[in-house]
PDB file of N, CA and C in Angstrom:
ATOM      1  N   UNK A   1      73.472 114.923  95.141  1.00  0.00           N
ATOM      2  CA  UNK A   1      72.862 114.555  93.888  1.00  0.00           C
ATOM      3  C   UNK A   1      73.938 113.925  93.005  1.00  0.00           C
ATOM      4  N   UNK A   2      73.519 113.474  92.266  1.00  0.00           N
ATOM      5  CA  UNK A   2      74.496 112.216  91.587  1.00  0.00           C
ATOM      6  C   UNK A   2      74.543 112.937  89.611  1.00  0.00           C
ATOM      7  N   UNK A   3      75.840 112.758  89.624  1.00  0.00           N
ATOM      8  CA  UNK A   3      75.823 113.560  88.162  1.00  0.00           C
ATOM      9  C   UNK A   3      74.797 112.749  87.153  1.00  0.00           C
ATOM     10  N   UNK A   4      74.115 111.664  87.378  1.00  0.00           N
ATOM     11  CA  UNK A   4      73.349 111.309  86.582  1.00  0.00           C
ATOM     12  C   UNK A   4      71.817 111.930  86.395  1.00  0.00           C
ATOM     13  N   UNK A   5      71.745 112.036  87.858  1.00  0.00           N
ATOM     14  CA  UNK A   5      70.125 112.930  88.564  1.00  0.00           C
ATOM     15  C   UNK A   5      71.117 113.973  87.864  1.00  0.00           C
ATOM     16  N   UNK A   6      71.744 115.277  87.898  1.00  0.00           N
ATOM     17  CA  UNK A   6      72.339 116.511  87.164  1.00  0.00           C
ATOM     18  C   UNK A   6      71.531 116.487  85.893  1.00  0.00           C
ATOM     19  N   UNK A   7      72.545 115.275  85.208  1.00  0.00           N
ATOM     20  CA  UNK A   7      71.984 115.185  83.657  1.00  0.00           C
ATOM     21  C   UNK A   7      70.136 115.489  83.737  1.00  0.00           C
ATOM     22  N   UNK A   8      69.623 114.333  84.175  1.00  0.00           N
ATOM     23  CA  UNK A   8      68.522 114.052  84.364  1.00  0.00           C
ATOM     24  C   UNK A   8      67.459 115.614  84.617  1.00  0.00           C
ATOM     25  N   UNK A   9      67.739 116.075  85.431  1.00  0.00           N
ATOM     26  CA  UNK A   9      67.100 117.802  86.143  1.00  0.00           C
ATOM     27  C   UNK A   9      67.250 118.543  85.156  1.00  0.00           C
ATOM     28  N   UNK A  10      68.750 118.703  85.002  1.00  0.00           N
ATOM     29  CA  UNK A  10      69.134 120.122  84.052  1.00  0.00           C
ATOM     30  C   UNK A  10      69.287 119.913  82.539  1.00  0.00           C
ATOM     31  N   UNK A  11      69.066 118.744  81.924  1.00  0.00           N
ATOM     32  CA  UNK A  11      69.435 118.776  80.783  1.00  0.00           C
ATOM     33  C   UNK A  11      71.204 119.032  80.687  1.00  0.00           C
ATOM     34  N   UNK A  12      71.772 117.955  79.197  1.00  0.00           N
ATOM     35  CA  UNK A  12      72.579 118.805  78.735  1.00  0.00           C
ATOM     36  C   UNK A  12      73.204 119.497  78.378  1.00  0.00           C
ATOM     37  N   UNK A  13      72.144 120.628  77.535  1.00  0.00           N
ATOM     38  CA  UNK A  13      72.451 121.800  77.314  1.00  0.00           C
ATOM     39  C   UNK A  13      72.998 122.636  78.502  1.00  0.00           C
ATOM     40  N   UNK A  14      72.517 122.759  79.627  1.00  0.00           N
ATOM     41  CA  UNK A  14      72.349 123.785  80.839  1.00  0.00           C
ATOM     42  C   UNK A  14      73.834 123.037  81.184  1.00  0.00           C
ATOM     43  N   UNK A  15      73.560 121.771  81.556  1.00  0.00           N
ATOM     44  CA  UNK A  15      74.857 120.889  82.316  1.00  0.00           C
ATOM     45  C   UNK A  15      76.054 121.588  81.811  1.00  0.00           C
ATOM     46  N   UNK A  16      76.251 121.686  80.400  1.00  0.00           N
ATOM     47  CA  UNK A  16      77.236 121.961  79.378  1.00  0.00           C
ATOM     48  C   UNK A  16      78.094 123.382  79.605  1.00  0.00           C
ATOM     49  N   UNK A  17      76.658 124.154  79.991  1.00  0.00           N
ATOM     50  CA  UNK A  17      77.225 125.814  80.020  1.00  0.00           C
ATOM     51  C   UNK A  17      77.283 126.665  81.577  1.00  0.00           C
ATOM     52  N   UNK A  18      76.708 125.220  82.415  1.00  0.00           N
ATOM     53  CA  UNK A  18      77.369 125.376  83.866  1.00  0.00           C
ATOM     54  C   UNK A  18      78.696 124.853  83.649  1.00  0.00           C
ATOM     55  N   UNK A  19      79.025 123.942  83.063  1.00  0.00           N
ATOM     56  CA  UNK A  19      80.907 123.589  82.930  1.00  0.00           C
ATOM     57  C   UNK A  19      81.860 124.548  82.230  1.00  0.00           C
ATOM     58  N   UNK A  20      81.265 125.364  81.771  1.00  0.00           N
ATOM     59  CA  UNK A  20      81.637 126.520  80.879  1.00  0.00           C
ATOM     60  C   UNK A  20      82.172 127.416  81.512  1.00  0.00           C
ATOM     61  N   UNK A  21      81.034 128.182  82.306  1.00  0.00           N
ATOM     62  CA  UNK A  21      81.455 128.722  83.230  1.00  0.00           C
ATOM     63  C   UNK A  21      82.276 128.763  84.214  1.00  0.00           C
ATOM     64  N   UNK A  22      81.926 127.287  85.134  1.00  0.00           N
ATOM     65  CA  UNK A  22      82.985 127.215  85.882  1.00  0.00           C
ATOM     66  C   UNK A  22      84.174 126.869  85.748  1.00  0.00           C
ATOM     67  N   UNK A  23      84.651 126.294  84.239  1.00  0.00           N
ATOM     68  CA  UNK A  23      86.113 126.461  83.607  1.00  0.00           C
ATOM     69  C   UNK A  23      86.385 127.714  83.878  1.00  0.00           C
ATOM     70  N   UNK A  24      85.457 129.238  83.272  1.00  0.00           N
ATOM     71  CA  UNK A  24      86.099 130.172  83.186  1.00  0.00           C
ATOM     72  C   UNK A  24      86.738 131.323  84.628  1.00  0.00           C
ATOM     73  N   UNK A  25      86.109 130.312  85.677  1.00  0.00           N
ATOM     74  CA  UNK A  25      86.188 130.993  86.663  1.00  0.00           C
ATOM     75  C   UNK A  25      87.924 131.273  87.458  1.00  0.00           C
ATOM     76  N   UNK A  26      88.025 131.577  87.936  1.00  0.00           N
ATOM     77  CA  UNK A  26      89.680 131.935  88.717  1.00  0.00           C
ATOM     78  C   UNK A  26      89.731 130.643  89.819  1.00  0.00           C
ATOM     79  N   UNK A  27      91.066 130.113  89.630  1.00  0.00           N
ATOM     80  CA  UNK A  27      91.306 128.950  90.657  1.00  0.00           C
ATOM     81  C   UNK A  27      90.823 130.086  92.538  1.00  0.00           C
ATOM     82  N   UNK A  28      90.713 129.148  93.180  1.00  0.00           N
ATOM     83  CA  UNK A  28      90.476 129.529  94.143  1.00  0.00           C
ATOM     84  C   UNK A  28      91.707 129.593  95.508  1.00  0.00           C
ATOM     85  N   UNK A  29      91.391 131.104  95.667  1.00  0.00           N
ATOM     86  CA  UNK A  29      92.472 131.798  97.141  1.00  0.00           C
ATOM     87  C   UNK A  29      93.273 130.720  97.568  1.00  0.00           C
ATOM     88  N   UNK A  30      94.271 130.594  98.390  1.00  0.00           N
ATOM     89  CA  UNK A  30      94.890 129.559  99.453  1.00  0.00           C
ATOM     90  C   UNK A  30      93.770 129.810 100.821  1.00  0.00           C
ATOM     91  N   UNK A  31      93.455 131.370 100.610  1.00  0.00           N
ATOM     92  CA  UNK A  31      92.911 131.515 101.722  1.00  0.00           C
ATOM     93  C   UNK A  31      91.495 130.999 101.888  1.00  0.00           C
ATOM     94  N   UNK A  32      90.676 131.093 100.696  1.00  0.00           N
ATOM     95  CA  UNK A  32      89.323 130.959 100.434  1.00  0.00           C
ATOM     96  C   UNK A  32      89.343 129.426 100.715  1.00  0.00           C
ATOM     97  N   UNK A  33      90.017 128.531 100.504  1.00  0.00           N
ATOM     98  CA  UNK A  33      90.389 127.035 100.514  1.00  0.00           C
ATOM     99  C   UNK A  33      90.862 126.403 101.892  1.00  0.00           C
ATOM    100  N   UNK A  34      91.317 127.672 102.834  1.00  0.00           N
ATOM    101  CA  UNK A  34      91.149 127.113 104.292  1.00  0.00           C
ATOM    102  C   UNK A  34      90.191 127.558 105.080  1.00  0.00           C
ATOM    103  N   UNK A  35      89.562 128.609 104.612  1.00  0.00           N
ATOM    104  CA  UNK A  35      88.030 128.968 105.306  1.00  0.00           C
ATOM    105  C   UNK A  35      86.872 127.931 104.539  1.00  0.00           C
ATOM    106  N   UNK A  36      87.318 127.525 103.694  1.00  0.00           N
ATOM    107  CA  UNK A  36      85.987 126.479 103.058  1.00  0.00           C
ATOM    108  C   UNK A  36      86.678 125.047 103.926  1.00  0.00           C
ATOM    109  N   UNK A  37      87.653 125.242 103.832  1.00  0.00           N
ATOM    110  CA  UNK A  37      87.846 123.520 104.789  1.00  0.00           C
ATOM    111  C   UNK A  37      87.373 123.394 106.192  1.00  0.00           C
ATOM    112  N   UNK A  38      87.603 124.299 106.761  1.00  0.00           N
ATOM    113  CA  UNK A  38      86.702 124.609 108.259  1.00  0.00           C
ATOM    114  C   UNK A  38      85.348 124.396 108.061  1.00  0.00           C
ATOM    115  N   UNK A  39      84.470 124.944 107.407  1.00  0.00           N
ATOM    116  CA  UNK A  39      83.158 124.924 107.067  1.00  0.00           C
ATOM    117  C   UNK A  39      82.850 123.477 106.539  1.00  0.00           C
ATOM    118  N   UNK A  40      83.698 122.917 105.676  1.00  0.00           N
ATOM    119  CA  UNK A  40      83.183 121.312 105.364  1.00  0.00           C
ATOM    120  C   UNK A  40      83.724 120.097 106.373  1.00  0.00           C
ATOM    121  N   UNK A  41      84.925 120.120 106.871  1.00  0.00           N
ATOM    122  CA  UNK A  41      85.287 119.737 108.065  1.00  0.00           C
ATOM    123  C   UNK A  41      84.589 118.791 108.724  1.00  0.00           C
ATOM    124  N   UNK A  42      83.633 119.172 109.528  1.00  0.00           N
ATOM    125  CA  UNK A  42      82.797 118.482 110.237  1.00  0.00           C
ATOM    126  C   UNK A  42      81.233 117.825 109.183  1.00  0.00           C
ATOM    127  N   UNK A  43      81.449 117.869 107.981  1.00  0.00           N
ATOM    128  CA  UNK A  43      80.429 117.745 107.103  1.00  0.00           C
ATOM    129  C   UNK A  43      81.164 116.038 106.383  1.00  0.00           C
ATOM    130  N   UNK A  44      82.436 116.322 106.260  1.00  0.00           N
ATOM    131  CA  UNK A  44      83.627 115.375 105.175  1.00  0.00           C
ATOM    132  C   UNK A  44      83.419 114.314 106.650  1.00  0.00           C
ATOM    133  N   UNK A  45      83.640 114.936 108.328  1.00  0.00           N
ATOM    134  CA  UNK A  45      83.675 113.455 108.903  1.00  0.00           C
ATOM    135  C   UNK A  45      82.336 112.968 109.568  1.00  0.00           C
ATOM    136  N   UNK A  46      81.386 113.368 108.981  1.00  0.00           N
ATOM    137  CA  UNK A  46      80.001 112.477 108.991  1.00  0.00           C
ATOM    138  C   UNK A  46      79.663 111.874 108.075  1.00  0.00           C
ATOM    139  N   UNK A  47      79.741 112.043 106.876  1.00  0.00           N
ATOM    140  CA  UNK A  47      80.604 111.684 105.685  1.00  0.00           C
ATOM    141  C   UNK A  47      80.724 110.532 105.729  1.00  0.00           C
ATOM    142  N   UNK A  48      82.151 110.450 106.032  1.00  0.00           N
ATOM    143  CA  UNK A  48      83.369 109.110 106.698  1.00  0.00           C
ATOM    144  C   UNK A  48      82.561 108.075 107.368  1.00  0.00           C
ATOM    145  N   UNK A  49      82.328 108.810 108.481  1.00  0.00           N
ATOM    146  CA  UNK A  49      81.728 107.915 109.779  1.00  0.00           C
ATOM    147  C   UNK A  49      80.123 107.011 109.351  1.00  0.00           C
ATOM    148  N   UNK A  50      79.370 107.829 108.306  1.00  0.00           N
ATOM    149  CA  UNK A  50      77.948 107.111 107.794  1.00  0.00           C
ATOM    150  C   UNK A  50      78.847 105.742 106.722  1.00  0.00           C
ATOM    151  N   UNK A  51      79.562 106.252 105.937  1.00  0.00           N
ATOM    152  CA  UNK A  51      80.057 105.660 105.342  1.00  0.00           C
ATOM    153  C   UNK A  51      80.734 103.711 105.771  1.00  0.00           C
ATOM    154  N   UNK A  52      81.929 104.507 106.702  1.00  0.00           N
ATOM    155  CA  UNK A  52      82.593 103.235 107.551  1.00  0.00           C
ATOM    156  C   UNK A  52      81.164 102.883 107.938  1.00  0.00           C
ATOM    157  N   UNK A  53      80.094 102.768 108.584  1.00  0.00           N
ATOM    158  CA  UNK A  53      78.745 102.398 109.274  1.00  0.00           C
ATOM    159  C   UNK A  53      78.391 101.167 108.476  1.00  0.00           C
ATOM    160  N   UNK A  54      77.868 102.028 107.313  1.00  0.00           N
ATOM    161  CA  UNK A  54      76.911 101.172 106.358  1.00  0.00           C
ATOM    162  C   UNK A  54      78.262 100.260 105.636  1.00  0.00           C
ATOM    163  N   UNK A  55      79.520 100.462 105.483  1.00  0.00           N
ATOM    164  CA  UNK A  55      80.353  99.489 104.787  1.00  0.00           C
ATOM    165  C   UNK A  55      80.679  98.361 106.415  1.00  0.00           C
ATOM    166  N   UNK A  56      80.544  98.643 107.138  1.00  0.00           N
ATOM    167  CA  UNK A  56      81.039  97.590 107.895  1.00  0.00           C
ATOM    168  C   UNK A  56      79.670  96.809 108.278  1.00  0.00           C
ATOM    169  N   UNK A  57      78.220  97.186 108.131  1.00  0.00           N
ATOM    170  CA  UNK A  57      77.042  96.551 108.193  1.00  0.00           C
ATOM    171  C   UNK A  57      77.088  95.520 106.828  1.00  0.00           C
ATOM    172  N   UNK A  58      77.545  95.734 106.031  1.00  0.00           N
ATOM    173  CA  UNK A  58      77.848  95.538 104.820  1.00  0.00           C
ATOM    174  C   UNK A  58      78.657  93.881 104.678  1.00  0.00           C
ATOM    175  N   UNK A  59      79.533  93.939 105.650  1.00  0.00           N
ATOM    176  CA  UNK A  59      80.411  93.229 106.070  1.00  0.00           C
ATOM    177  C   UNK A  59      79.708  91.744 106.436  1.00  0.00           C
ATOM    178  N   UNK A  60      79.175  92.639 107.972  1.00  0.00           N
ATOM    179  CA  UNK A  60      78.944  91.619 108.814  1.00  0.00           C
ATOM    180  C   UNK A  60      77.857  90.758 108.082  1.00  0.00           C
ATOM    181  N   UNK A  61      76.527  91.694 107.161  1.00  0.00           N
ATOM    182  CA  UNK A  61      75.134  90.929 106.754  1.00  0.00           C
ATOM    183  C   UNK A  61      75.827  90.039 105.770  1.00  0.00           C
ATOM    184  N   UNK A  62      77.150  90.470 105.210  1.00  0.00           N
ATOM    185  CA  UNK A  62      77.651  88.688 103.926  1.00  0.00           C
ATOM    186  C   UNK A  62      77.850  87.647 104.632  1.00  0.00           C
ATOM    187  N   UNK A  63      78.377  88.179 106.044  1.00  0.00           N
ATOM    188  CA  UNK A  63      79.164  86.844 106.740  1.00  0.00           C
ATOM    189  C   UNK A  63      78.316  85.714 106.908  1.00  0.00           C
TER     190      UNK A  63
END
């Protein structure tokens, strides 16, 4: 979802005091930060790979 759809769903107000919160929260583990990288991992290189796809289709349809 795109921080504009955010705005759009939740309103400002709400947007405002979800940022609130998660200012107030504790930076996160070293450890919690390599068990979340495993888990996104294979998420970050489909990601990549849709990405490079549609930018190199991108390419070829200007040529």
């Amino acid at each position: 979802m795109t921080p504009e759809e955010h705005l759009r769903i939740l309103g400002p107000e709400l947007l405002a005091e979800i940022h609130r919160r998660v200012d107030l929260a504790p930076p996160p583990s070293p450890e919690l930060i390599d068990e979340l990288r495993t888990i996104l991992a294979p998420a970050m290189r489909r990601t990549r790979a849709r990405r490079a796809t549609a930018h190199h289709s991108e390419i070829r349809s200007a040529a």
